[in-house]
Protein backbone atom coordinates (compact mmCIF):
# COMPACT_ATOMS: atom_id res chain seq x y z
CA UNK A 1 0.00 0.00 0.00
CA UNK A 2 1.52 3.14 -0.93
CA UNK A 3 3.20 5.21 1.99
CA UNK A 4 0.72 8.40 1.52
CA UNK A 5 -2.33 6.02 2.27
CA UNK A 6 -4.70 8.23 4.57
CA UNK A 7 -3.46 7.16 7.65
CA UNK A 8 -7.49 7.07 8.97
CA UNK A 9 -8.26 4.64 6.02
CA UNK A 10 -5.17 2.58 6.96
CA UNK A 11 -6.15 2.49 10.85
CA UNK A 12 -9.44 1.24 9.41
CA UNK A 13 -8.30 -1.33 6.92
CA UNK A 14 -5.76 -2.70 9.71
CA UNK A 15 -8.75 -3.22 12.26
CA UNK A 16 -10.81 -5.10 9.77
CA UNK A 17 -7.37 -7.27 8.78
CA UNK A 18 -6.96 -7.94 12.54
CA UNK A 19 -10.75 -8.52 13.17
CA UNK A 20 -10.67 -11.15 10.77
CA UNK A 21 -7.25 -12.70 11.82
CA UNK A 22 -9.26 -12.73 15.64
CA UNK A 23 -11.61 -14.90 14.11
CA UNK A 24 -10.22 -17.09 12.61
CA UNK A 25 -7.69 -17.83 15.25
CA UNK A 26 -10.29 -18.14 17.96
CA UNK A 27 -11.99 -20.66 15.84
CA UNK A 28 -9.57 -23.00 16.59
CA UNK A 29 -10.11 -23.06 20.36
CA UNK A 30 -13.60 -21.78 20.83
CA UNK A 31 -15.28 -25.14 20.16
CA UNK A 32 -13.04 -26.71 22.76
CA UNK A 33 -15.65 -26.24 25.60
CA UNK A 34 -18.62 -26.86 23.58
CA UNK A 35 -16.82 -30.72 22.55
CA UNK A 36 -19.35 -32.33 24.97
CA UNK A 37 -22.82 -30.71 24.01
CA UNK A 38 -21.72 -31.46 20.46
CA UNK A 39 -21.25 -35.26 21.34
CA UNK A 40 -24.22 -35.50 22.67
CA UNK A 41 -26.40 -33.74 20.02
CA UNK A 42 -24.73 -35.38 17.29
CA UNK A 43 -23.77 -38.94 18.69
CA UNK A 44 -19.83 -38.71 18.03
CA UNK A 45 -17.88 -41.48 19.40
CA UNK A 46 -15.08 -40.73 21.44
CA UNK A 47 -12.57 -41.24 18.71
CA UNK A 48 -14.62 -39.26 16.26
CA UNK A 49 -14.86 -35.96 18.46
CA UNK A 50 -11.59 -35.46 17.74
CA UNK A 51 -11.63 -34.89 13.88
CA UNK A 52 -14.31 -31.48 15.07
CA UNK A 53 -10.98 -29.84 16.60
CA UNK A 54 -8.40 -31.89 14.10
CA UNK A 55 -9.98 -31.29 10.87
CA UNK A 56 -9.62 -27.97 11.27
CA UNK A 57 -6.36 -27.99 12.29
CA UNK A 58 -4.97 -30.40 9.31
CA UNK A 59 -6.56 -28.16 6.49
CA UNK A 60 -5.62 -25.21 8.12
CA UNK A 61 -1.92 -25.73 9.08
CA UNK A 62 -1.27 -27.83 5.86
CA UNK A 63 -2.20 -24.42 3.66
CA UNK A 64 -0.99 -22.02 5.35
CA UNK A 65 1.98 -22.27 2.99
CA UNK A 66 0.64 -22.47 -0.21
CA UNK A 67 -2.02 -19.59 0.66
CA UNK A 68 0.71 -17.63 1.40
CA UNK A 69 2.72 -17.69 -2.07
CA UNK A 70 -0.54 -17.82 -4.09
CA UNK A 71 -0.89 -13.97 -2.32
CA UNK A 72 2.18 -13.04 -3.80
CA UNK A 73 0.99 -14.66 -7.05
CA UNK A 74 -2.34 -13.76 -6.88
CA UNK A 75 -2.59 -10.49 -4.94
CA UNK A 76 -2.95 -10.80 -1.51
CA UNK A 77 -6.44 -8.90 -1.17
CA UNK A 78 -7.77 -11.37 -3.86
CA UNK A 79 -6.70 -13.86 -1.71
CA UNK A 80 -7.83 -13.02 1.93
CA UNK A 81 -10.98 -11.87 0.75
CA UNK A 82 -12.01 -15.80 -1.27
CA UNK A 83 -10.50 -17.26 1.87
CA UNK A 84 -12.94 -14.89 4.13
CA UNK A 85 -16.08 -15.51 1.98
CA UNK A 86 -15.19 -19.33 2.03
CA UNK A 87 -14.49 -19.26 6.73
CA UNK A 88 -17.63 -17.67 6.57
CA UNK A 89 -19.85 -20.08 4.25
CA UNK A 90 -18.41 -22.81 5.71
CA UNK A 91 -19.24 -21.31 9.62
CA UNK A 92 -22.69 -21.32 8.75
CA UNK A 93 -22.83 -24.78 6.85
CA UNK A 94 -21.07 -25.82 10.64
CA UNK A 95 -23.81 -24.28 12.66
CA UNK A 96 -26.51 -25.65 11.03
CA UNK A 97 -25.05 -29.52 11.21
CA UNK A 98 -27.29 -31.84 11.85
CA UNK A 99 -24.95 -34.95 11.03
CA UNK A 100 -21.70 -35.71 12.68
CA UNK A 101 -19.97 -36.04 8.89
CA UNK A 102 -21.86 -32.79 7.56
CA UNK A 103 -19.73 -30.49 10.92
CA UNK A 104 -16.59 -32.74 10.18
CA UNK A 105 -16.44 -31.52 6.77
CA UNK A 106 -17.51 -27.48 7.27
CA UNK A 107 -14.64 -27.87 9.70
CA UNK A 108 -12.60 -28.93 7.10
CA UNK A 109 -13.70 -26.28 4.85
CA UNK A 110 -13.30 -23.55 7.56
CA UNK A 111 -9.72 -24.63 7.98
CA UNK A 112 -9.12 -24.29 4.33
CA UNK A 113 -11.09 -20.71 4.35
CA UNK A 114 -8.73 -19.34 7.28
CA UNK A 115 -5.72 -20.44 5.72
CA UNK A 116 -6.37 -18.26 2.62
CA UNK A 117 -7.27 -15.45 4.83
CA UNK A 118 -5.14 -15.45 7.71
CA UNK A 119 -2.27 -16.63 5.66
CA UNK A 120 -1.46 -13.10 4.00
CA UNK A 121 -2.51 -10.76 7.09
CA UNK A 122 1.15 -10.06 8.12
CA UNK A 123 2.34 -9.73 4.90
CA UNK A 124 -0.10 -7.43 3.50
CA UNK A 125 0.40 -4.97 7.29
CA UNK A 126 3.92 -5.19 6.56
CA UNK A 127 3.37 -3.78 2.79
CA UNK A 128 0.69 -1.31 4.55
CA UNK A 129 3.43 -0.01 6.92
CA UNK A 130 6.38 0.87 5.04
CA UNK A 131 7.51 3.07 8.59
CA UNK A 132 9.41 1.50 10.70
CA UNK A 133 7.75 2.56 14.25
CA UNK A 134 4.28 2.74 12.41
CA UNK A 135 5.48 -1.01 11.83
CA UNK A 136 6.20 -1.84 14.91
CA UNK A 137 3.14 -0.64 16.15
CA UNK A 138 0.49 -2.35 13.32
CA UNK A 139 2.58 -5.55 14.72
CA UNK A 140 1.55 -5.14 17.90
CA UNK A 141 -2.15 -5.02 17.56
CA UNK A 142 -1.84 -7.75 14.56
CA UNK A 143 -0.01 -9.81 17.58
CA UNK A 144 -2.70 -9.26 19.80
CA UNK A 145 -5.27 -10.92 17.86
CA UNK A 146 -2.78 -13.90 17.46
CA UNK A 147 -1.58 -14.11 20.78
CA UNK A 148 -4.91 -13.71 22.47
CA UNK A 149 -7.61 -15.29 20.01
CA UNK A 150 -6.91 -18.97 21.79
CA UNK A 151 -7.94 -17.50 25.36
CA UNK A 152 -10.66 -15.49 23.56
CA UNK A 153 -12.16 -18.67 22.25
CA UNK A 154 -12.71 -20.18 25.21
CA UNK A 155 -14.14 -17.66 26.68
CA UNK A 156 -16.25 -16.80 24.01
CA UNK A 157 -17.40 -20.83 23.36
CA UNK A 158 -17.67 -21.08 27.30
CA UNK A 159 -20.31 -18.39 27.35
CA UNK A 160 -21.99 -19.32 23.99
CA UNK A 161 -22.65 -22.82 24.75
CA UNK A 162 -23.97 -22.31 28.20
CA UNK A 163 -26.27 -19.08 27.32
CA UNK A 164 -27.59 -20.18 23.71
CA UNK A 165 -26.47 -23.89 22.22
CA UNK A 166 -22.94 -24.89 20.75
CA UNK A 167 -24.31 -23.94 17.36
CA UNK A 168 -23.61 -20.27 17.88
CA UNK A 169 -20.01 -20.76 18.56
CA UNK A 170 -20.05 -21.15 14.46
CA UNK A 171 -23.17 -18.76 13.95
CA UNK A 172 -21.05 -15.85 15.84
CA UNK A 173 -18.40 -16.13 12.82
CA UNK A 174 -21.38 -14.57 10.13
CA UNK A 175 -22.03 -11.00 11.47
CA UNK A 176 -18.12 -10.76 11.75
CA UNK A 177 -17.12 -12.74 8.34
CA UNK A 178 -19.98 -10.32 6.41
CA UNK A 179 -19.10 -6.87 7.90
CA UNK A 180 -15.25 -7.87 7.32
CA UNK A 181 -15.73 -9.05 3.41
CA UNK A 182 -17.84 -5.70 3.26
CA UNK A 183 -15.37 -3.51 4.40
CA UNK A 184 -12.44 -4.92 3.21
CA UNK A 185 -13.41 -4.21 -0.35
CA UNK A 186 -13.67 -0.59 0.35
CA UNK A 187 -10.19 -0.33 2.84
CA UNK A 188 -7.82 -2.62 2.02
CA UNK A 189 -5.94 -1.50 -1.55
CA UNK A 190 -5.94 -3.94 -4.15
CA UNK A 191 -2.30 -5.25 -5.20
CA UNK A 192 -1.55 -6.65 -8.46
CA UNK A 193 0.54 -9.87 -7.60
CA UNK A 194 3.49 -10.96 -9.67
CA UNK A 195 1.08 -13.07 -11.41
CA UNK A 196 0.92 -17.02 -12.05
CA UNK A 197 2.83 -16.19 -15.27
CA UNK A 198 5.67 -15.95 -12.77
CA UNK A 199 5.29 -20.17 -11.92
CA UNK A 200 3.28 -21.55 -9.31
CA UNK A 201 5.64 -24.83 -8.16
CA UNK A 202 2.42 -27.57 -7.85
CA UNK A 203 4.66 -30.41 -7.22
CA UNK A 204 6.06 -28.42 -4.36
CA UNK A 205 2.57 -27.15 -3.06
CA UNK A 206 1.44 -31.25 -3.55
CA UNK A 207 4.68 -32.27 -1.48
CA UNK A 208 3.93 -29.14 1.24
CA UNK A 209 0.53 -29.35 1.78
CA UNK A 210 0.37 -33.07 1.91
CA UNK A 211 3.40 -33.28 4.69
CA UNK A 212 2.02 -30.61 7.01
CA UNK A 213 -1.52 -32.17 6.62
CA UNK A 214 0.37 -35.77 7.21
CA UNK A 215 2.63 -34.29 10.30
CA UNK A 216 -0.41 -32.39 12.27
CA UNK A 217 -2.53 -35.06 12.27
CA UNK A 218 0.40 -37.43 13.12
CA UNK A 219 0.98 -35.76 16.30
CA UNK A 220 -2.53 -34.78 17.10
CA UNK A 221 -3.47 -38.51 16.68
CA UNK A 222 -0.42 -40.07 17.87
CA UNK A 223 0.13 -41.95 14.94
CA UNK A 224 3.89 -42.36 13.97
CA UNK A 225 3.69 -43.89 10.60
CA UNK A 226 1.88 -40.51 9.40
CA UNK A 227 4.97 -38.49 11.28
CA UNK A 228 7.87 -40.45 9.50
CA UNK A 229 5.58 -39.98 5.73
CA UNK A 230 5.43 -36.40 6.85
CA UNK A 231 9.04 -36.01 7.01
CA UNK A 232 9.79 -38.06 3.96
CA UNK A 233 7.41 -35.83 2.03
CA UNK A 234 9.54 -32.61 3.93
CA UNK A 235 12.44 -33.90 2.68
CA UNK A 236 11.46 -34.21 -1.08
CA UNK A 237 9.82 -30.48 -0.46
CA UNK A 238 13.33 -29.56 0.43
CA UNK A 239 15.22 -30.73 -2.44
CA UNK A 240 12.58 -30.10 -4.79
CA UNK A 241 12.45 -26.39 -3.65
CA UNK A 242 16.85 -26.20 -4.36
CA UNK A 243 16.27 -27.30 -7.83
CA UNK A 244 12.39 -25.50 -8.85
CA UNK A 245 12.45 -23.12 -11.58
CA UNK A 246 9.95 -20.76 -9.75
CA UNK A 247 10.04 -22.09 -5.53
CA UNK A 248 6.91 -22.16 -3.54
CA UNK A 249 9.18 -21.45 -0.68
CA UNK A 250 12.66 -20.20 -1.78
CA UNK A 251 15.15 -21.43 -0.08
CA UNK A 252 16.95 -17.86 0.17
CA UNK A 253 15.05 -16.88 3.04
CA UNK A 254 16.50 -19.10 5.24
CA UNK A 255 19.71 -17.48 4.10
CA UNK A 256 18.28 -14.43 6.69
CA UNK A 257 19.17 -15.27 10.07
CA UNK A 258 16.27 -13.51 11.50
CA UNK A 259 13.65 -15.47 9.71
CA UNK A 260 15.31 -19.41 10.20
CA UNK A 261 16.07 -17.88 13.64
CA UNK A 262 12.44 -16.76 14.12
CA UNK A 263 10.93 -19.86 13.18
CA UNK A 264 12.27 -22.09 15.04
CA UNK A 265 11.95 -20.33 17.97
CA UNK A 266 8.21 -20.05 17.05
CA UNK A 267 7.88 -23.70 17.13
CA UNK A 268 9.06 -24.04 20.37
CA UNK A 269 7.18 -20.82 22.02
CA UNK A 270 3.74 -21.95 20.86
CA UNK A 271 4.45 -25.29 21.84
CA UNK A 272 4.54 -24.25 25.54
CA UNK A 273 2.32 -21.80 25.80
CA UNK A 274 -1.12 -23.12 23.13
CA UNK A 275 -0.16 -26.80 24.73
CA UNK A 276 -0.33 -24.70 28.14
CA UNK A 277 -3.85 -23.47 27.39
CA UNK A 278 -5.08 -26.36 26.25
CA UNK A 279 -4.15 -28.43 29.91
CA UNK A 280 -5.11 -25.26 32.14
CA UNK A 281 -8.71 -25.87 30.23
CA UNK A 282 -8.57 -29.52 31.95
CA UNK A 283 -7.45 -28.21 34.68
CA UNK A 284 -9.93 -25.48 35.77
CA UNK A 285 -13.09 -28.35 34.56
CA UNK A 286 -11.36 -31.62 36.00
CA UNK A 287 -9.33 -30.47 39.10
CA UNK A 288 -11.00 -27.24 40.19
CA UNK A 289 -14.20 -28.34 39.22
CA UNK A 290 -15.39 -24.95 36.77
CA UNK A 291 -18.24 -25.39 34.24
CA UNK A 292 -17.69 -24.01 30.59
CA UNK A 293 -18.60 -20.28 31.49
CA UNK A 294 -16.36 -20.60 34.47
CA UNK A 295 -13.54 -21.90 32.62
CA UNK A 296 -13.81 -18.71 30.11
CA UNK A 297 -14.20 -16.53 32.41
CA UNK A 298 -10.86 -17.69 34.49
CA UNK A 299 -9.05 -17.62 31.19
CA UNK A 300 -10.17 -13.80 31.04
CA UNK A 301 -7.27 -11.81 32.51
CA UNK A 302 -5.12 -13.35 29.60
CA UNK A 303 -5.88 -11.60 26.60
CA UNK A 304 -6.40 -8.64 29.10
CA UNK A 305 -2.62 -8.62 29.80
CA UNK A 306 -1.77 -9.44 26.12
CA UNK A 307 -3.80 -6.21 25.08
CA UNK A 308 -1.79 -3.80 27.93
CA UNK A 309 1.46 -5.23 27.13
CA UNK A 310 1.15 -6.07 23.18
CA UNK A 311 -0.60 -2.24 22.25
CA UNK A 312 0.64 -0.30 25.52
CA UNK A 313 4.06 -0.98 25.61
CA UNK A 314 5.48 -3.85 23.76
CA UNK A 315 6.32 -1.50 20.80
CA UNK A 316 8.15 1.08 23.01
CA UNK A 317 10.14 -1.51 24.34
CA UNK A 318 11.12 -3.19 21.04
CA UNK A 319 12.12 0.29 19.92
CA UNK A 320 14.17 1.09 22.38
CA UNK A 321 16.18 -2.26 23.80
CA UNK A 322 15.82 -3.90 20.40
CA UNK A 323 13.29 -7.37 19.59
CA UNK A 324 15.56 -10.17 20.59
CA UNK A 325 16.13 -8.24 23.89
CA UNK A 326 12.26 -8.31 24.35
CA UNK A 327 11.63 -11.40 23.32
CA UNK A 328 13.75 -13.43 25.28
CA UNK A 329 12.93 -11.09 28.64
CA UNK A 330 9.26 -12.07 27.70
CA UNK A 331 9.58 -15.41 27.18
CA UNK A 332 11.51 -15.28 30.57
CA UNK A 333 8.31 -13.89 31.87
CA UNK A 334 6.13 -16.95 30.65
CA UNK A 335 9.05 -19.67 32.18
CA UNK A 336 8.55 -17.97 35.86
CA UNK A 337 4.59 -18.20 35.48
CA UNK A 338 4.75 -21.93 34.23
CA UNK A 339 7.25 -22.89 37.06
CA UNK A 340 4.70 -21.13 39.03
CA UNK A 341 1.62 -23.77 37.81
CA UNK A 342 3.83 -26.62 38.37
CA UNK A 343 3.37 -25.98 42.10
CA UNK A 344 0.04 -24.39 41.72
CA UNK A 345 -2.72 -25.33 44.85
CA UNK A 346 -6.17 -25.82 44.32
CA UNK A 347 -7.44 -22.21 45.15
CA UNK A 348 -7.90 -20.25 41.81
CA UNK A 349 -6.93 -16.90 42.96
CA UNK A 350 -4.10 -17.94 44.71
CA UNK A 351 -2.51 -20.76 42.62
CA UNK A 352 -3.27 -20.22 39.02
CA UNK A 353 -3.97 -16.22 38.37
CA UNK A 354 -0.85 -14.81 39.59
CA UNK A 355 1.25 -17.14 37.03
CA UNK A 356 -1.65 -16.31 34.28
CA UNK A 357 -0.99 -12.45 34.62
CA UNK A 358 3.00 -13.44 34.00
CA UNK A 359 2.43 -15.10 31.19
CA UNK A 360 -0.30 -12.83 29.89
CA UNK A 361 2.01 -9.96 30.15
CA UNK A 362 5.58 -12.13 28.84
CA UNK A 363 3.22 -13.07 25.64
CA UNK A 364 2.20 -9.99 25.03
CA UNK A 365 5.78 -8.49 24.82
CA UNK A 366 7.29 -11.64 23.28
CA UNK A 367 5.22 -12.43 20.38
CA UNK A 368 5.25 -8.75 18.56
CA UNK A 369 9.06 -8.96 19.13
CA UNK A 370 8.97 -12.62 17.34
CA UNK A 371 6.61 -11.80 14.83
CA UNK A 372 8.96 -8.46 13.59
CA UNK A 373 11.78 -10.13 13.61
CA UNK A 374 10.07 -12.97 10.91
CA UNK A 375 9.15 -10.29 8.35
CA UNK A 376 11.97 -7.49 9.03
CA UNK A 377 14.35 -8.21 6.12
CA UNK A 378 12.03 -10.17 3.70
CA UNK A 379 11.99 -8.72 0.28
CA UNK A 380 8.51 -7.29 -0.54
CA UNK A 381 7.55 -9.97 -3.11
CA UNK A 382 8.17 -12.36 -0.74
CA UNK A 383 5.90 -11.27 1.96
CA UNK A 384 3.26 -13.61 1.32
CA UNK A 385 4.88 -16.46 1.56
CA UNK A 386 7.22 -15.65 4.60
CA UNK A 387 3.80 -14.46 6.30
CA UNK A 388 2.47 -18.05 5.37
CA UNK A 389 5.54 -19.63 6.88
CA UNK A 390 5.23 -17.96 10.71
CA UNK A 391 1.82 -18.89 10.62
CA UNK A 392 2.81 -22.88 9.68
CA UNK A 393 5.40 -22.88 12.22
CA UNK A 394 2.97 -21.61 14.84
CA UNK A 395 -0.03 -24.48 13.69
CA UNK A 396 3.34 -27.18 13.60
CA UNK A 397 4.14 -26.21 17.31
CA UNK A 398 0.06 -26.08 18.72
CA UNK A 399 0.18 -29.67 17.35
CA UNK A 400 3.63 -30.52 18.68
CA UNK A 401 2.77 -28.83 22.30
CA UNK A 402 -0.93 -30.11 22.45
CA UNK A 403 -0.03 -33.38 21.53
CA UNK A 404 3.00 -33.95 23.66
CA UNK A 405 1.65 -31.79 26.64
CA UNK A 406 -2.22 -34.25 26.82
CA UNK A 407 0.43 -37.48 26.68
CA UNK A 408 2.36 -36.48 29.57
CA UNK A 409 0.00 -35.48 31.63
CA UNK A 410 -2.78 -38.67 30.86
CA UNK A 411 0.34 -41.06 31.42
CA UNK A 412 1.40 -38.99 34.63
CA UNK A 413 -1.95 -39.52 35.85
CA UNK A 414 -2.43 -43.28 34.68
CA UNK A 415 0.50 -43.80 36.93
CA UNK A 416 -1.07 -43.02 40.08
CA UNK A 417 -3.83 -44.82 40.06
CA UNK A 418 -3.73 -45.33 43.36
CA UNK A 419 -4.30 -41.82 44.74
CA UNK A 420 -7.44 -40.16 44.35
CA UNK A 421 -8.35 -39.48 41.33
CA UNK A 422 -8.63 -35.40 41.34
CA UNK A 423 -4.97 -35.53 43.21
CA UNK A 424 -3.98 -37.80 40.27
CA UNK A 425 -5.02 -35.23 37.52
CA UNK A 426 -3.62 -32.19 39.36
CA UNK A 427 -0.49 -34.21 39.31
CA UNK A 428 -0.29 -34.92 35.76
CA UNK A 429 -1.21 -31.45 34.88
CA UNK A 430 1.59 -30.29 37.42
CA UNK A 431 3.97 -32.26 35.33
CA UNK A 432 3.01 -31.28 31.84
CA UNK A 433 3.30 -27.54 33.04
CA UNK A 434 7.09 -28.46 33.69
CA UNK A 435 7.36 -29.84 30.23
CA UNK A 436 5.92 -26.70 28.95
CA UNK A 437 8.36 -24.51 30.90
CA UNK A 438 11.05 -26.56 28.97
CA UNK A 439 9.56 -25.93 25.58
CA UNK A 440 10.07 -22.41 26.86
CA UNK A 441 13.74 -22.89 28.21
CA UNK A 442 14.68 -24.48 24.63
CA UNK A 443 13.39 -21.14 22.86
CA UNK A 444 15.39 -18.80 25.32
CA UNK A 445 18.54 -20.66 24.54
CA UNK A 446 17.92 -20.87 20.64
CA UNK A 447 16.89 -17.32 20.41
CA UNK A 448 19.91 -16.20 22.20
CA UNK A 449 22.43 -17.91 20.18
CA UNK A 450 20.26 -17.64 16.96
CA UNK A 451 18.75 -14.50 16.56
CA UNK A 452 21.17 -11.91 15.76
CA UNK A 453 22.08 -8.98 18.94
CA UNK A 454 20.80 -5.47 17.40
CA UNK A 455 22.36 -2.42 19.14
CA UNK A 456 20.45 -0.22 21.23
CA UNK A 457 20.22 2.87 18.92
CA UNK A 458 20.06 0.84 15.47
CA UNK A 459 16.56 -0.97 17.21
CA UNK A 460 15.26 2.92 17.88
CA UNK A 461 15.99 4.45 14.63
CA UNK A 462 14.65 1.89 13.01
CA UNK A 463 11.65 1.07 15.28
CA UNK A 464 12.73 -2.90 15.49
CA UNK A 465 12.90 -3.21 11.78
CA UNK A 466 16.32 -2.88 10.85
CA UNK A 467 17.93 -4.39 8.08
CA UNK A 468 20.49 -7.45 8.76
CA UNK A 469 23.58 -7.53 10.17
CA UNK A 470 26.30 -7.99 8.28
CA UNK A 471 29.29 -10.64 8.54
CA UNK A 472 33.27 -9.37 7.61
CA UNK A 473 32.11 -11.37 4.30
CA UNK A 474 29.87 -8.33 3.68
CA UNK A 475 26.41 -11.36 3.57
CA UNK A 476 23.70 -11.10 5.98
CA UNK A 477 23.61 -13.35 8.71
């Protein structure tokens, strides 16, 4: 978007890209507390419930990638807005299930939709922003919505499913899908694309799509044999990818230090703190005994703390110590608050808010650091596609830290049969919260020897957004 955009029409075309990042990132958690009226209504086995919150999931982290480069191909409006229309279609196909196939596959559908839209968000604020500090600051909000929308979710599904039915946690999406296709034709600027002229790589969007489908669903389900065919098919992405005419994914941003480096530390962050969420969920229902409302509502002073810290100060900070500085103090934050849980009594107030309002506020400085430093030195017709990647890391490590997190603590509590049963589950959630800490630990120590140092005064002139730094060899790190 060109850099003498009205700054009014820009505010306004940012809140509807953010609004409709919100939703469909809280789609992924806010039928989480409505899993049980569902089974019941629709007479899921216990083995089937699953594929409501998986299918979702698979189609959704398995395009993320492919959505991404077909913005740069495409135009990035083009795409956000098919991928809105199609969340929004497929919400209300979801909400008016009657069958337990018919939800499956408007889950399905909805993943696909909010891959296409959410996919190109970052990269179309970053093109919108062309100011460093203005940056910084669009980050923040955009950050917010991606940081918070889990917690969001379950508040909002909580307090959905016990005031009206579990249908309205998909009927909510249509007033917000419609308004947001609405005004996003008149905001958000149209952009040309380099065009499909330019080579779309299918073999490489087959081999993509089909391992990140194969490698969520592997860990979600446990299944190993789809994990090892995911990382075959990763492999021939790879090489394919060196030798590709036209890349889906070229391999020359992972020559940037800041992007491989931000990655990777994605994985890990999101591992610990979505696999977090999803135990603390268990937690509050099975140990502290809350019903669905009550779990939302105790998960409220989250994205409360996430808002102060990610569009109060997060950007100030960023600016003036530098991201990685931020970032790993953050991060810091959300360690202490996990240790916190792992010792956690049974009293809400006194065992699990005070760590909550750490972590809120380590998130909420952490993520806008993370999420700059991922798009900082991409080239401009690669925006897309890195904007696709950060958002496939982050879907790789909510598999990864759900999956690993609901193992440890079921076989933590398996083991102690013996004691009472609540004491059994509070111990196995204890224990998963340590796990989660380490996730943590593992992204402090790769982000410090990763991610490159930024001096004090380079981070402030450039508002966080500087360009890379630059080896005696005169190539960017």
């Amino acid at each position: 978007m060109a850099e003498n955009h009205p700054t009014r029409s820009r505010g306004l075309a940012l809140a509807v890209l953010c609004a409709a990042s919100l939703m469909v990132v809280l789609d992924s958690s806010i039928v989480a507390v409505a899993l049980p009226a569902i089974q019941a209504d629709l007479g899921f086995t216990s083995a089937g419930l699953s594929w409501v919150f998986t299918a979702y999931l698979v189609a959704f982290g398995g395009l993320l990638l492919l959505s991404g480069r077909l913005g740069d191909l495409l135009g990035r409006r083009r795409v956000f807005l098919g991928g809105l229309g199609l969340f929004t279609l497929a919400s209300l196909v979801a909400g008016l299930a009657a069958d337990a196939g018919v939800l499956v596959v408007a889950r399905f559908a909805q993943g696909v939709g909010g891959a296409l839209a959410s996919a190109v968000v970052l990269g179309m604020i970053v093109t919108m922003y062309p100011e460093p500090r203005a940056r910084a600051k669009a980050i923040g909000v955009y950050s917010f919505t991606q940081a918070a929308g889990a917690s969001i979710g379950l508040i909002a599904g909580g307090a959905l499913t016990q005031a009206l039915n579990w249908h309205w946690t998909f009927y909510v999406n249509l007033p917000i899908g419609v308004a947001a296709l609405l005004l996003a034709v008149r905001v958000v600027e149209a952009d040309r694309g380099t065009g499909l002229r330019n080579g779309l790589d299918v073999l490489g969007a087959v081999l993509v799509t089909a391992a990140v489908m194969l490698g969520v669903y592997g860990i979600s389900a446990a299944s190993w044999g789809a994990v090892a065919a995911a990382a075959v098919l990763l492999a021939a992405f790879a090489v394919r990818q060196a030798k590709a005419r036209t890349p889906l994914l070229p391999l020359r941003l992972f020559r940037i230090r800041a992007v491989t480096g931000a990655n990777v530390v994605m994985v890990l962050m999101v591992a610990g703190m979505l696999g977090f969420q999803f135990v603390t969920a268990l937690y509050l229902q099975q140990v502290l005994g809350l019903d669905a409302l009550g779990t939302g509502v105790a998960f409220l002073p989250v994205p409360l703390v996430i808002a102060v810290a990610s569009l109060g100060f997060a950007g100030k900070l960023t600016a003036r110590f530098g991201p990685r500085a931020v970032l790993l103090a953050g991060l810091g934050l959300v360690i202490v608050g996990l240790l916190l849980l792992t010792r956690a009594s049974d009293s809400y107030f006194a065992g699990v808010l005070p760590p909550l309002l750490l972590m809120g506020l380590g998130a909420g400085a952490a993520i806008p650091a993370l999420m700059g430093l991922a798009m900082a030195d991409v080239p401009a017709s690669d925006a897309g596609v890195a904007s696709g990647l950060i958002n496939t890391t982050q879907q790789v490590g909510a598999a990864v830290g759900t999956a690993v997190l609901a193992a440890v603590a079921a076989s933590r509590t398996e083991s102690l049969r013996g004691l009472d049963h609540r004491e059994a589950l509070a111990a196995g959630f204890r224990l998963a919260y340590g796990v989660s800490a380490g996730f943590l630990i593992a992204a402090v120590a790769l982000g410090g020897l990763v991610l490159a140092r930024r001096t004090r005064s380079a981070a402030a002139a450039a508002g966080a957004v500087t360009e890379p730094e630059l080896c005696s060899s005169g190539q960017a790190k």
